[in-house]
Protein backbone atom coordinates (compact mmCIF):
# COMPACT_ATOMS: atom_id res chain seq x y z
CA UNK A 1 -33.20 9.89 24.29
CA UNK A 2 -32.94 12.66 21.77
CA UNK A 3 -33.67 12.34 17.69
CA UNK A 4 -32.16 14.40 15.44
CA UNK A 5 -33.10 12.26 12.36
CA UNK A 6 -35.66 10.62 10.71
CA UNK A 7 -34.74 7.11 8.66
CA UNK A 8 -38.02 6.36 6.44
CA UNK A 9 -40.91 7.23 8.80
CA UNK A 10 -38.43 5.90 12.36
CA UNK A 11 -36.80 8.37 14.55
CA UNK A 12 -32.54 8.02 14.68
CA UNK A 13 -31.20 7.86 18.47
CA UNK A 14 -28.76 10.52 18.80
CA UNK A 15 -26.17 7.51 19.49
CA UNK A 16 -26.74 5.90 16.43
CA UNK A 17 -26.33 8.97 14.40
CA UNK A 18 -23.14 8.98 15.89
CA UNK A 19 -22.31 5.65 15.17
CA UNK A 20 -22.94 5.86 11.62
CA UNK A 21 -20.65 9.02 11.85
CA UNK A 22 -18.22 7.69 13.10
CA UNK A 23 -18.09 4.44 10.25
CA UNK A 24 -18.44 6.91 7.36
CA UNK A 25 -15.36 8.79 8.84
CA UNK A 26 -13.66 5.34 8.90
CA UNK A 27 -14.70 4.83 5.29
CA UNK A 28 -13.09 8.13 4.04
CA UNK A 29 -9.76 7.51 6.14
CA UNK A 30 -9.39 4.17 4.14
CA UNK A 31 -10.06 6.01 1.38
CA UNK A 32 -7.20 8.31 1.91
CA UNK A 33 -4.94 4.83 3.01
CA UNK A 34 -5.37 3.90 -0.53
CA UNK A 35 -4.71 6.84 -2.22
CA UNK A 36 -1.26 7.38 0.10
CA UNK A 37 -0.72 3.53 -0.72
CA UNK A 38 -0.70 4.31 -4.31
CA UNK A 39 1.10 7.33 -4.39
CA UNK A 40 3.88 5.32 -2.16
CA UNK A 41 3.90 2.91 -4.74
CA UNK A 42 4.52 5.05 -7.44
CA UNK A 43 7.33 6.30 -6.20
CA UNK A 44 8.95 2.65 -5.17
CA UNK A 45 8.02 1.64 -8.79
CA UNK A 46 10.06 4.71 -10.10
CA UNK A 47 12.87 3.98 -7.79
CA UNK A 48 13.26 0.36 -8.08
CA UNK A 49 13.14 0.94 -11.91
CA UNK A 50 15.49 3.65 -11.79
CA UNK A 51 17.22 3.69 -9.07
CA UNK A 52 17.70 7.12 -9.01
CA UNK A 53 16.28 9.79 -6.48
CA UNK A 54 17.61 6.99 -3.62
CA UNK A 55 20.58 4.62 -2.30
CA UNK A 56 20.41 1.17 -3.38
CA UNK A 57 21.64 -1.39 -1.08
CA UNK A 58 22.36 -5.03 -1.43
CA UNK A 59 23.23 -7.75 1.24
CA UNK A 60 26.83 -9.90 1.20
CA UNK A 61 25.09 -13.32 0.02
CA UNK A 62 23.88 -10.75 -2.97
CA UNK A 63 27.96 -9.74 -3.54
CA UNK A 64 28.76 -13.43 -2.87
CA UNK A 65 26.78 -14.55 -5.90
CA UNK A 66 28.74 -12.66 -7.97
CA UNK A 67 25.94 -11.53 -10.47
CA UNK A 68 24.54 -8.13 -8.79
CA UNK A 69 24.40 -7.09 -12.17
CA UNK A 70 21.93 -9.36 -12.99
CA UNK A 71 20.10 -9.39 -9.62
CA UNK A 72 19.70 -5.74 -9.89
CA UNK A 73 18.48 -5.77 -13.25
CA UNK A 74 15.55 -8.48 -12.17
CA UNK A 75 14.88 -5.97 -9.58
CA UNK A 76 14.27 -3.14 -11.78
CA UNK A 77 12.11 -5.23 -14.32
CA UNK A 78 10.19 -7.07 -11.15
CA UNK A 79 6.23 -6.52 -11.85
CA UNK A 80 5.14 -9.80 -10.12
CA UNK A 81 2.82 -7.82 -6.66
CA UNK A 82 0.01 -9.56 -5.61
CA UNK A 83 -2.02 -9.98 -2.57
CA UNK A 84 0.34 -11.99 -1.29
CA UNK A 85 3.66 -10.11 -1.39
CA UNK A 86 2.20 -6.43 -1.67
CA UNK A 87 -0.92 -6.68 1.16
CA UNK A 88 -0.68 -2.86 1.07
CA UNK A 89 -0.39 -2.40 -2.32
CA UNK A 90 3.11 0.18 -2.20
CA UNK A 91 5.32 -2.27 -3.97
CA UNK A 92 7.94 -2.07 -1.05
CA UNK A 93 8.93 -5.84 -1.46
CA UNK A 94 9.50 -8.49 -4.13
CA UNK A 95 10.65 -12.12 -4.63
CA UNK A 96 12.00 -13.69 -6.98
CA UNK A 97 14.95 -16.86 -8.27
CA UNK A 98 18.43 -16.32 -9.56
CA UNK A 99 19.16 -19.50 -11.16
């Protein structure tokens, strides 16, 4: 077994070196999830408050309501992510009631 490191006055195996290697890359890819994630959401939050630099769509029950105006502008004033709806945190979905 070869040490390369010391850890207070105890030799480090070679394979645990390795190991912790290999968590602290983990560590800094999350890292760099989260800053993506945030960057993604910045640019839903400008869209969907926007809706420029994109193509809105809606579905037929939307049109069938007959309110889109009022649906959309919900959308574009929806601030309501959470754990719950956003997991990722890139504000890429929303619910909400249309009375």
């Amino acid at each position: 077994m070869a040490f390369s490191r010391l850890r207070g006055n105890k030799p480090v195996s070679e394979e645990s070196r390795h190991s912790t290697d290999f968590y602290f890359l983990i560590f800094l890819l999350m890292g760099r999830k989260s800053a993506r994630s945030k960057r993604i959401a910045a640019l839903n939050d400008v869209f969907r408050q926007s809706f420029m630099g994109g193509k809105v769509f809606y579905t037929a029950g939307v049109q069938a309501l007959n309110i889109p105006a009022v649906i959309l502008d919900k959308v574009q004033k929806y601030a309501d992510f959470n754990k719950d709806n956003d997991p990722y945190g890139e504000h890429d979905f929303g619910r909400f009631e249309v009375a």
